[in-house]
Each structure stands twice: as C-alpha cells, then as structure tokens.
C-alpha atoms as a PDB file:
ATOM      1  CA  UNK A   1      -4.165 -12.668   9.089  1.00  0.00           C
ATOM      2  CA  UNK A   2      -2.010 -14.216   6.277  1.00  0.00           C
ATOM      3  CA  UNK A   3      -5.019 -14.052   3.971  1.00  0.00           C
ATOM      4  CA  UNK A   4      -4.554 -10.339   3.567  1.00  0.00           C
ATOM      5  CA  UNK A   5      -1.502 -10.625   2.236  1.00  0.00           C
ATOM      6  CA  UNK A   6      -2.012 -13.398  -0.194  1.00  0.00           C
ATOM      7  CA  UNK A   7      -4.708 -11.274  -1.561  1.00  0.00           C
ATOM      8  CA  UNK A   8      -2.529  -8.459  -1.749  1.00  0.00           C
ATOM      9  CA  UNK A   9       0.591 -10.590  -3.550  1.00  0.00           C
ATOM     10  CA  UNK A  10      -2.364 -11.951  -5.690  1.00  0.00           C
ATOM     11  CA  UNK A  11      -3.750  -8.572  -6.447  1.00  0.00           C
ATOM     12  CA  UNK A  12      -0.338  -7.112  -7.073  1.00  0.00           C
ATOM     13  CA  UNK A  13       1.307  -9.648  -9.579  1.00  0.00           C
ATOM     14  CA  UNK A  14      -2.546 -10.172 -11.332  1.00  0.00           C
ATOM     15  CA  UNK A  15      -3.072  -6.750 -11.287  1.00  0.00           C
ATOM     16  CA  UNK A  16      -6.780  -6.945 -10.391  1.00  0.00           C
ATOM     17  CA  UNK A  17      -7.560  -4.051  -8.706  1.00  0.00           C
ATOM     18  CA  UNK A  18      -6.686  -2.227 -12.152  1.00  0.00           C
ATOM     19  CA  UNK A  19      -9.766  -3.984 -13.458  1.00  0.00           C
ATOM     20  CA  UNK A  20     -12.354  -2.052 -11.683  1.00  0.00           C
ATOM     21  CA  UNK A  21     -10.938   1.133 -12.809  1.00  0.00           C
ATOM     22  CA  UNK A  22     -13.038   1.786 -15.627  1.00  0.00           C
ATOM     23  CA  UNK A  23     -16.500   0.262 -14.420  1.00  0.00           C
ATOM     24  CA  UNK A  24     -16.218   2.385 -11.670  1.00  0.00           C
ATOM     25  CA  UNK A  25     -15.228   5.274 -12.959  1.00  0.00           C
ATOM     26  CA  UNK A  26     -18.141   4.653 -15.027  1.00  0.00           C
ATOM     27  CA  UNK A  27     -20.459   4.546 -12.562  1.00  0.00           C
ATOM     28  CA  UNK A  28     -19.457   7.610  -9.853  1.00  0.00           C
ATOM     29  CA  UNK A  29     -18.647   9.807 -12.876  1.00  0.00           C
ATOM     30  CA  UNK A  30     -15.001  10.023 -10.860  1.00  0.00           C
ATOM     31  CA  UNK A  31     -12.379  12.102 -11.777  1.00  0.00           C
ATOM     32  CA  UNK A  32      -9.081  14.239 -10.581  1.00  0.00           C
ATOM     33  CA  UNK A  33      -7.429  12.457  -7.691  1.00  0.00           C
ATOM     34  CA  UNK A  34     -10.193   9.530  -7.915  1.00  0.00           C
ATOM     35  CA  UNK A  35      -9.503   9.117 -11.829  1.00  0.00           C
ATOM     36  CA  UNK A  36      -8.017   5.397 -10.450  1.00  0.00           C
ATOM     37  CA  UNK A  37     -11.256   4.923  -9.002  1.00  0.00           C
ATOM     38  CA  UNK A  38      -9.750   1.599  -6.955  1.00  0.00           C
ATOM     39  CA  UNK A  39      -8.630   4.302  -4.594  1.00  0.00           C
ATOM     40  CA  UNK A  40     -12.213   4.459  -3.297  1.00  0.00           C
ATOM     41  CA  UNK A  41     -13.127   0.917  -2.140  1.00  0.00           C
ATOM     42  CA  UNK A  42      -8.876   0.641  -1.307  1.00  0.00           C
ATOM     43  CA  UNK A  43      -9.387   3.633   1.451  1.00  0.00           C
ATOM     44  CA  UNK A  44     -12.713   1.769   2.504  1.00  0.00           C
ATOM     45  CA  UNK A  45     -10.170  -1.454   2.708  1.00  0.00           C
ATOM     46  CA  UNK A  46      -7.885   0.447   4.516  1.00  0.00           C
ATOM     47  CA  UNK A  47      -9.801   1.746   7.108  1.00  0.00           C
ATOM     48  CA  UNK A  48     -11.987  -1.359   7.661  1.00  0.00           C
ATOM     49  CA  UNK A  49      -8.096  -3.360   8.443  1.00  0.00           C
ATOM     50  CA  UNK A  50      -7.206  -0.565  10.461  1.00  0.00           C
ATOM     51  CA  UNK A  51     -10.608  -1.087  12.973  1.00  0.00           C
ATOM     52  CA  UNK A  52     -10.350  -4.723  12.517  1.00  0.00           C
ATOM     53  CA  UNK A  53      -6.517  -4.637  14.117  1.00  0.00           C
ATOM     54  CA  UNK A  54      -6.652  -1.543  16.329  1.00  0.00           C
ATOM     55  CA  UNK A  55      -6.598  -3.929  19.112  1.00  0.00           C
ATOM     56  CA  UNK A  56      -3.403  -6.066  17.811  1.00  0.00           C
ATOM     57  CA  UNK A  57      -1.644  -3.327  16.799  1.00  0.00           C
ATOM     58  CA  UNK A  58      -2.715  -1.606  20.209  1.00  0.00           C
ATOM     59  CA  UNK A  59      -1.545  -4.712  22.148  1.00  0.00           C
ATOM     60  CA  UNK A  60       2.480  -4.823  20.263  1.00  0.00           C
ATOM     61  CA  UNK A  61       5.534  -3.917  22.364  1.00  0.00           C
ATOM     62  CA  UNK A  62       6.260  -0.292  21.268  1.00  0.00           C
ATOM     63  CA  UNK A  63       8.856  -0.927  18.810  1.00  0.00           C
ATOM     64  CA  UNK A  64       7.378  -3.339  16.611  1.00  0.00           C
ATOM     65  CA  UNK A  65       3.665  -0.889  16.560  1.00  0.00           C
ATOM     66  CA  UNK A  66       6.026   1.676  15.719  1.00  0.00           C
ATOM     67  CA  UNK A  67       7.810  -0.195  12.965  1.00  0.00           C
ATOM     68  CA  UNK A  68       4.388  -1.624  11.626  1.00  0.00           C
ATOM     69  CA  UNK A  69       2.169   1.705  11.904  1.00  0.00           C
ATOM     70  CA  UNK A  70       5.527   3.727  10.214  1.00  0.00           C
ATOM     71  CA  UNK A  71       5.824   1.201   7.471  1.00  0.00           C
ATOM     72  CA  UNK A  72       1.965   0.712   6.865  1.00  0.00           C
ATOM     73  CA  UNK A  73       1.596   4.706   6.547  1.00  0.00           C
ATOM     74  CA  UNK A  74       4.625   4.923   3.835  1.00  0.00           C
ATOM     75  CA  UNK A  75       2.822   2.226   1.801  1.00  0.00           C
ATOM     76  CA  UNK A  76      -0.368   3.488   1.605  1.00  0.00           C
ATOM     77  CA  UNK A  77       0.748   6.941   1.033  1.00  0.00           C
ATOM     78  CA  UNK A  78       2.354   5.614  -1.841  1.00  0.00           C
ATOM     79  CA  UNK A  79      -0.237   2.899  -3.016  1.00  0.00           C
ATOM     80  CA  UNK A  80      -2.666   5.457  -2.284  1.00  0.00           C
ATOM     81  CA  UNK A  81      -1.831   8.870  -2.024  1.00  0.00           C
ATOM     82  CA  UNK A  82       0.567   9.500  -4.590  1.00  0.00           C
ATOM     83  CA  UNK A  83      -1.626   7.308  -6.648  1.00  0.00           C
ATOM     84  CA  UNK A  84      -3.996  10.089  -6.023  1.00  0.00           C
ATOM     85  CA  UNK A  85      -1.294  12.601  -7.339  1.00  0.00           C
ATOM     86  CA  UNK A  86      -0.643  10.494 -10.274  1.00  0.00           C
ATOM     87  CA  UNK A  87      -4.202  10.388 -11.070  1.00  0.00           C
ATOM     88  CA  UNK A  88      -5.158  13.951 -10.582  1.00  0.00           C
ATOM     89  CA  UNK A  89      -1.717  15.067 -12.908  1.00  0.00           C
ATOM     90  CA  UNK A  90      -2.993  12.421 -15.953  1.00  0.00           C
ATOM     91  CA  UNK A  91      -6.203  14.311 -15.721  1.00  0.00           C
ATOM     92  CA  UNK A  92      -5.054  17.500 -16.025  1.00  0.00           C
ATOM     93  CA  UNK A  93      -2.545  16.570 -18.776  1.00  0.00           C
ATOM     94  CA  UNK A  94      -3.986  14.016 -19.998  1.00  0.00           C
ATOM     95  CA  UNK A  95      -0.836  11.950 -20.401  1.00  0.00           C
ATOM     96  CA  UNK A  96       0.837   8.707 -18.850  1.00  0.00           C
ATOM     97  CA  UNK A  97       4.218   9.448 -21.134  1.00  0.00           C
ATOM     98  CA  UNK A  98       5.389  12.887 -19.602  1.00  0.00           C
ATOM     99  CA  UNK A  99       8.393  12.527 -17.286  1.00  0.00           C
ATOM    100  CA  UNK A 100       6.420  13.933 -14.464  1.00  0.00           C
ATOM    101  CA  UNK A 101       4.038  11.051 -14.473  1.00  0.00           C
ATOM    102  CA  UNK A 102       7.321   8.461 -14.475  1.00  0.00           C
ATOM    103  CA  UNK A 103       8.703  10.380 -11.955  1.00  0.00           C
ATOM    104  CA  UNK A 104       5.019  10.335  -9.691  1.00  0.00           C
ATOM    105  CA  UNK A 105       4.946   6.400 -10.784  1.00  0.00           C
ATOM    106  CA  UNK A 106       8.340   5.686  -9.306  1.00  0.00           C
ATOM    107  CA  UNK A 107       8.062   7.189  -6.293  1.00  0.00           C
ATOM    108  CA  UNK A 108       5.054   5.282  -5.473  1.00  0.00           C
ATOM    109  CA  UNK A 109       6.788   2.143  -6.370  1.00  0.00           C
ATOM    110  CA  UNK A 110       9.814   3.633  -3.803  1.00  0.00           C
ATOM    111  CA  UNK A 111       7.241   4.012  -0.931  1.00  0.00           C
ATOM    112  CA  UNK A 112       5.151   1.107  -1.273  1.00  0.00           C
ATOM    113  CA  UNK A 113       8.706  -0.901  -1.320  1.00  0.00           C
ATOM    114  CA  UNK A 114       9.906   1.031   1.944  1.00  0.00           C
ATOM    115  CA  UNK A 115       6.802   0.748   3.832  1.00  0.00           C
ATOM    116  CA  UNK A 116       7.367  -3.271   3.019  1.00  0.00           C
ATOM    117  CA  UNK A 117      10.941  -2.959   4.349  1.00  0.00           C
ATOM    118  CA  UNK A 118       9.915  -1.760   6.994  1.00  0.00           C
ATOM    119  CA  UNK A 119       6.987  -3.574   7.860  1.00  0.00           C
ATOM    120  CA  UNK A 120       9.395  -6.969   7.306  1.00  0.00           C
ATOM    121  CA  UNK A 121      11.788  -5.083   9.492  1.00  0.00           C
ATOM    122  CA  UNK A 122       9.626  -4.781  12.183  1.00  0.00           C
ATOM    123  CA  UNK A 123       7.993  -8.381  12.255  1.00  0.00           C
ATOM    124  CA  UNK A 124      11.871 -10.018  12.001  1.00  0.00           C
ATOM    125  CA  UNK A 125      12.975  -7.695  15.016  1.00  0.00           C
ATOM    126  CA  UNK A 126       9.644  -8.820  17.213  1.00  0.00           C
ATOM    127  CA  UNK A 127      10.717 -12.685  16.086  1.00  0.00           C
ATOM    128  CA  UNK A 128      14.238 -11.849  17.334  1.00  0.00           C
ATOM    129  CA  UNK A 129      13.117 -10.837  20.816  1.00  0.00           C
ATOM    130  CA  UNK A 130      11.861 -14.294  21.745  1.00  0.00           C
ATOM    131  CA  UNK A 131      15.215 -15.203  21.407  1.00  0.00           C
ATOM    132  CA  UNK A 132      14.795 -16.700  18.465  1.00  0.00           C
ATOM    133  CA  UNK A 133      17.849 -16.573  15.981  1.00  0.00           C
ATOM    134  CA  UNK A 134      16.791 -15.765  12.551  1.00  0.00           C
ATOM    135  CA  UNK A 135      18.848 -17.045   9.741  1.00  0.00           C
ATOM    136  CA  UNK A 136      18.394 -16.564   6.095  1.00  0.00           C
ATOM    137  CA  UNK A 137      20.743 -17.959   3.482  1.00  0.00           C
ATOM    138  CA  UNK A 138      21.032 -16.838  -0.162  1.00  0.00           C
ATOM    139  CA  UNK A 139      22.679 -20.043  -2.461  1.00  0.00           C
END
C-alpha cells in the first residue's frame, strides 16, 4: 500500500515520469491532449489501482470512501486532465510562456494539492474514530 506512494513522492520530486515523454511520443506519433504522452500509461496506472482497491475502498465507513474517492478524483483531474488541457493548448500554440499555459499549470498544481488535502483529511478523520487522539506539533 505505502509503496504507491513512495513511488509517487519519488516520481514527483525526480520528475521521472517527464522522462518518457519524448520516447513515447516518439513512438505512438501522439499529439493534442496526449502531447505529455505519460498521460497514457498514468490512466492505465490509474485504472489498474482503482481495480486493485475497489474492494478496500468498497469496504471503508462512508465518510472516509467519500473523502478518499472525492480527493483521488480532484488529483487526477488535475495530474491528469488538466494536464491533458495543458497539453492540447501547447500544441495548438505552440508555447509553454503564454499566461494561459501558467494559468492551466497552476491550476493543476491547485488540484493535485487539494485532492492531497483531502485525501490526508480523510485518512486522519478514519484514525480519529478509533479513538485515537492525533497530535501534531510544529517547533
């Protein structure tokens, strides 16, 4: 379970899925919302976690499957969708510098970050209802 998100911190800080962009575009010819061609294995990703954990997710008191399948669907409409946006807009304009693109770029960023919120949110509540009191403590 952790693993996937070590490989996604990993992936994020590293950057690595950004690597396969151009060998793959390369190779499926891809273009207009699959010009970041790591879209295409990330959906296959996706969809493979989502069949792997119906069952878990299936088997969460309401709240928490509500928080996680809310949270999960911001971020990858922002990892994945307005990637998508952001890909087809630098292929019709051929530009990364226009304000539009910034704009597409940052809300990305804003959903991936809320879906994470939320996700956290979620996961802390679910702890809380064992009666465990959660503490954090910035020094």
């Amino acid at each position: 379970d952790r693993i996937i998100f070590i490989c996604m911190a990993i992936d994020e800080a590293a950057s690595i899925h950004e690597l396969s962009i151009r060998p793959l575009r390369s190779l499926l010819g891809a273009t207009g919302v699959f010009y970041y061609t790591w879209i295409i294995p990330g959906i296959f990703f996706v969809v493979i976690v989502l069949i792997i954990y119906a069952r878990f997710i299936i088997m969460l008191p309401s709240k928490t499957r509500l928080f996680f399948i809310i949270g999960g669907t911001i971020f990858i409409s922002g990892a994945i969708g307005v990637e998508m946006l952001g890909g087809l807009y630098r292929v019709m304009y051929d530009t990364r510098d226009a304000l539009t693109y910034g704009i597409l770029t940052t809300i990305e960023e804003i959903l991936e970050i809320s879906g994470i919120i939320l996700f956290i949110y979620g996961l802390m509540d679910y702890v809380r209802s064992w009666g465990t009191i959660i503490q954090i403590d910035f020094q």
